[in-house]
C-alpha atoms as a PDB file:
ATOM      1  CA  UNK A   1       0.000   0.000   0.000  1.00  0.00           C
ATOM      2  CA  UNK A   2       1.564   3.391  -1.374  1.00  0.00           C
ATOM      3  CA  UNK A   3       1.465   6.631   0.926  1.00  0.00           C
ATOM      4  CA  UNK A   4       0.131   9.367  -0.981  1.00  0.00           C
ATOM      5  CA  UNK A   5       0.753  11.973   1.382  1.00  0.00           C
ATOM      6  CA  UNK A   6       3.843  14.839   1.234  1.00  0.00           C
ATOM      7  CA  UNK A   7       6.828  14.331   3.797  1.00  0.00           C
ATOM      8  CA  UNK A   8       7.208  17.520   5.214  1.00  0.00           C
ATOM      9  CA  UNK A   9      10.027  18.354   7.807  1.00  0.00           C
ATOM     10  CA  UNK A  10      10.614  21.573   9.089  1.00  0.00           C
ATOM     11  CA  UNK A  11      13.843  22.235  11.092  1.00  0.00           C
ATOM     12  CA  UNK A  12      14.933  24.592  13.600  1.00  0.00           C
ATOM     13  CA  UNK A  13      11.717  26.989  13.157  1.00  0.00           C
ATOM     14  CA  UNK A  14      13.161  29.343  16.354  1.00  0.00           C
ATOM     15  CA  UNK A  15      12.141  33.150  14.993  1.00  0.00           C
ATOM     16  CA  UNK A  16      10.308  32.191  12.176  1.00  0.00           C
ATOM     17  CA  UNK A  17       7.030  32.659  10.880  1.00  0.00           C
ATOM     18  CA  UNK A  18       5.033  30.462   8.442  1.00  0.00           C
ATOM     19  CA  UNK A  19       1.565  28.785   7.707  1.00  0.00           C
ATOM     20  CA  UNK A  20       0.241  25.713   6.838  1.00  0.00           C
ATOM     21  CA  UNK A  21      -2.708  25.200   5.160  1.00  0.00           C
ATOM     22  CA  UNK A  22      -4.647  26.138   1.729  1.00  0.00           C
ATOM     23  CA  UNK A  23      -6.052  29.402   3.441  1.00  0.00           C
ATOM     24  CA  UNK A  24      -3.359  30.136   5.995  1.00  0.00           C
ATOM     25  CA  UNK A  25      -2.128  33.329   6.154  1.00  0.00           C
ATOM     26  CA  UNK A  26       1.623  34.288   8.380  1.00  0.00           C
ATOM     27  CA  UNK A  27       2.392  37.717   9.672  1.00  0.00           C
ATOM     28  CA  UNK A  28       5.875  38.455  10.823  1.00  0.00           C
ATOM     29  CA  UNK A  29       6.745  41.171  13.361  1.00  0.00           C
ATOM     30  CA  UNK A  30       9.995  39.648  14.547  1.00  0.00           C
ATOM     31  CA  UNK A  31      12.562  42.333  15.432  1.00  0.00           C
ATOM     32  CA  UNK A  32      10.096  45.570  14.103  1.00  0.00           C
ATOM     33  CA  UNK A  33       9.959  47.679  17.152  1.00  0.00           C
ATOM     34  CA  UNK A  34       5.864  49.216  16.956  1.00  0.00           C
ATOM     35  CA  UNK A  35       5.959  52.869  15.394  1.00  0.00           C
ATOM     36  CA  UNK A  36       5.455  55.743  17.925  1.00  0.00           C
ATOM     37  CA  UNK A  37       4.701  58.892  17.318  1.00  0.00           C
ATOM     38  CA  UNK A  38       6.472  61.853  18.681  1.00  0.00           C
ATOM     39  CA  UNK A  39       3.009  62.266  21.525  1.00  0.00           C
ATOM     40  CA  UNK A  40       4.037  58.793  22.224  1.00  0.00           C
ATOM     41  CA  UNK A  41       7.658  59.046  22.722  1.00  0.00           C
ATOM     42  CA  UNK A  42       7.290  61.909  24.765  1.00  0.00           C
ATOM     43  CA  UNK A  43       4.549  60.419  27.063  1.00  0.00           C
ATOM     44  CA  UNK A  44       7.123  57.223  27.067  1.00  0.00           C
ATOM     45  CA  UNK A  45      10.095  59.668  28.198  1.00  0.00           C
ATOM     46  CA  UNK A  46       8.087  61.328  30.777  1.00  0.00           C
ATOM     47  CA  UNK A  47       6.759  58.222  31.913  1.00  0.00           C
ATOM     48  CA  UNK A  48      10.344  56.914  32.594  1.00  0.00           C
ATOM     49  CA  UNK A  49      11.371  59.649  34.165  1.00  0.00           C
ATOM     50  CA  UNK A  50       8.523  60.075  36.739  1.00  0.00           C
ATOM     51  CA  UNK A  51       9.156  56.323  37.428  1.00  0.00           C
ATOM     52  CA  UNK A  52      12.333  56.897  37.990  1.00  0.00           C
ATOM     53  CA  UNK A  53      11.781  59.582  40.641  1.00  0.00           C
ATOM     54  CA  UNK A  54       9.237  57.801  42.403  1.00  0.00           C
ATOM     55  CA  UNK A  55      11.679  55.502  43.784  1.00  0.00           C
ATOM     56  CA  UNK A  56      13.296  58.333  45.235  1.00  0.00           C
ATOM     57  CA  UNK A  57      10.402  59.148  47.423  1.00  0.00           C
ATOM     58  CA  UNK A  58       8.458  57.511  50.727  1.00  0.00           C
ATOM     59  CA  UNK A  59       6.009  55.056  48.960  1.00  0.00           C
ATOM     60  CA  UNK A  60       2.602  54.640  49.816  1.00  0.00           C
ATOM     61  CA  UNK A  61      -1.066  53.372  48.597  1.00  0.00           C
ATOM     62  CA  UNK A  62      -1.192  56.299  46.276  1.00  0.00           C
ATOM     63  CA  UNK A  63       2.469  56.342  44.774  1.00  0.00           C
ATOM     64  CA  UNK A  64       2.087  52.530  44.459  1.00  0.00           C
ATOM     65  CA  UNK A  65      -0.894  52.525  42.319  1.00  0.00           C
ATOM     66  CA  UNK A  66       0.585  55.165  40.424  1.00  0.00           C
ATOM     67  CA  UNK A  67       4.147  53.553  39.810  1.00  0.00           C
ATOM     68  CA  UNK A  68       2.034  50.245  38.823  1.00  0.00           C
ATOM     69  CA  UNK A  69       0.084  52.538  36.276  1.00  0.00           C
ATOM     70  CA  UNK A  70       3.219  54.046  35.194  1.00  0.00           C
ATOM     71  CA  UNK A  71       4.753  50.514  34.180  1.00  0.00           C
ATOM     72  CA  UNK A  72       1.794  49.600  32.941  1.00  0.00           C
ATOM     73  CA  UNK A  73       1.692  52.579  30.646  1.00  0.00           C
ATOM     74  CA  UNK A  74       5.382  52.008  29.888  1.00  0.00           C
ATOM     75  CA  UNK A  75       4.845  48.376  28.895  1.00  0.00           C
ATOM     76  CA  UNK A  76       1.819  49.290  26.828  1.00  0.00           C
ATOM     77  CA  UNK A  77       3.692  51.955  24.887  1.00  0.00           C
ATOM     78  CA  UNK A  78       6.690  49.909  24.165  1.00  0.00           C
ATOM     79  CA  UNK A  79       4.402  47.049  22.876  1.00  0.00           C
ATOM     80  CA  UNK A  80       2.577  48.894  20.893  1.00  0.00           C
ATOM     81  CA  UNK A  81       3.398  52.371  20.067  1.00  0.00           C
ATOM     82  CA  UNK A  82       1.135  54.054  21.831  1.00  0.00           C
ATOM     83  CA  UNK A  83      -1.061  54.220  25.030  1.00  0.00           C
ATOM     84  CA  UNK A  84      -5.067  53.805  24.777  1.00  0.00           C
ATOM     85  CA  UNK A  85      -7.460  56.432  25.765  1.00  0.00           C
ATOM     86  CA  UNK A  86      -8.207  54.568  28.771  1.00  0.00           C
ATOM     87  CA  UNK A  87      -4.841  54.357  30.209  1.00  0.00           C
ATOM     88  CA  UNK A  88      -4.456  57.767  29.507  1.00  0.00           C
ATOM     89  CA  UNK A  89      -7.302  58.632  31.911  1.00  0.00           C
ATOM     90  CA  UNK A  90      -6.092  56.085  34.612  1.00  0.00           C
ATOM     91  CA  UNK A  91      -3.085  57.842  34.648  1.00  0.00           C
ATOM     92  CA  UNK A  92      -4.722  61.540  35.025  1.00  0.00           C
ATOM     93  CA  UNK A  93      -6.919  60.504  37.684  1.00  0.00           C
ATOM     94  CA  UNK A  94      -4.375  58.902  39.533  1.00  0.00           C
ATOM     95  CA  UNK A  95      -2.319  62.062  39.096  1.00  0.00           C
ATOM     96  CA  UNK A  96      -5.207  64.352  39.841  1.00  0.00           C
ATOM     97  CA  UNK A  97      -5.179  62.573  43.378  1.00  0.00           C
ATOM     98  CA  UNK A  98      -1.639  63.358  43.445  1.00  0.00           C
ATOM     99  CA  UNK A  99      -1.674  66.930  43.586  1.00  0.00           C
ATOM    100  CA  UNK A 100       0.875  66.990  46.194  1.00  0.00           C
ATOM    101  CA  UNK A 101       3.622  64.560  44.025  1.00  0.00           C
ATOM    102  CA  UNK A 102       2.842  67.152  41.331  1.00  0.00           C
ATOM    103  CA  UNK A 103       3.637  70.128  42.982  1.00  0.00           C
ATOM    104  CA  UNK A 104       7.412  68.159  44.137  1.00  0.00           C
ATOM    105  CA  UNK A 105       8.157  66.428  41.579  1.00  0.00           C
ATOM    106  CA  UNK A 106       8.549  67.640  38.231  1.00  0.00           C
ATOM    107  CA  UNK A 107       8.446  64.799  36.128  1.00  0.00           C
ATOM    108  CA  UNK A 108       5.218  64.128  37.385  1.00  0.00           C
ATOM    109  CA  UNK A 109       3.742  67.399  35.677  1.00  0.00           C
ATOM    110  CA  UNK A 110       5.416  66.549  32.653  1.00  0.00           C
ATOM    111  CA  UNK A 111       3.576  63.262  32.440  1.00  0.00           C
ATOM    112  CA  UNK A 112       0.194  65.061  33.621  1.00  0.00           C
ATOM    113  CA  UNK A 113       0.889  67.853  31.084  1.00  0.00           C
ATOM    114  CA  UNK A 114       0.947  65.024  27.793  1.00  0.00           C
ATOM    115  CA  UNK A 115      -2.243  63.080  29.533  1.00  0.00           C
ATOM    116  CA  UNK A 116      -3.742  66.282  29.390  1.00  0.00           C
ATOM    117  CA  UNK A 117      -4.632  66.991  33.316  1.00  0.00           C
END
């Protein structure tokens, strides 16, 4: 009895992309960093920054929501280019009920200033 079917062997397949499959379809993003614009990469800057003085100051329930916000933020921004409306407004009213940070720390107004607060 005869075996009709295709031998197929793939080797090392580390960082690749491909489909299998009469209507498959492969997208690569391997090594393409996401496209930010320059609201973006200044939001991501200030964002740095501000988490980068937070560790400089005494933490507590409001600078640790706002440093997890922050990274949060960062993360999303790196991942994707930009940060959605929503964390945008996370980030303002967790800054809004930081008046006090704001007022010491100037990173923090830069990052209000780009969330629009």
């Amino acid at each position: 009895m005869a075996n009709d079917e295709p031998n197929v062997s793939f080797g090392d397949v580390s960082h690749s992309t491909f489909a299998v499959g009469s209507h498959a379809r492969a997208v690569s993003h391997h090594g393409t960093a996401p496209q930010r614009d320059e609201i973006a990469e200044q939001l991501l800057t200030a964002v740095r920054e501000l988490r980068a003085d937070l560790a400089r100051v005494r933490a507590s329930e409001e600078t640790d929501a706002l440093h997890r916000a922050l990274a949060e933020t960062e993360e999303e921004i790196t991942r994707t280019g930009s940060a959605a409306p929503s964390r945008r407004e996370r980030l303002r009213e967790l800054l809004g009920d930081s008046q006090a940070l704001l007022n010491v720390l100037a990173s923090a107004g830069a990052v209000a200033a780009l969330v629009g607060l």
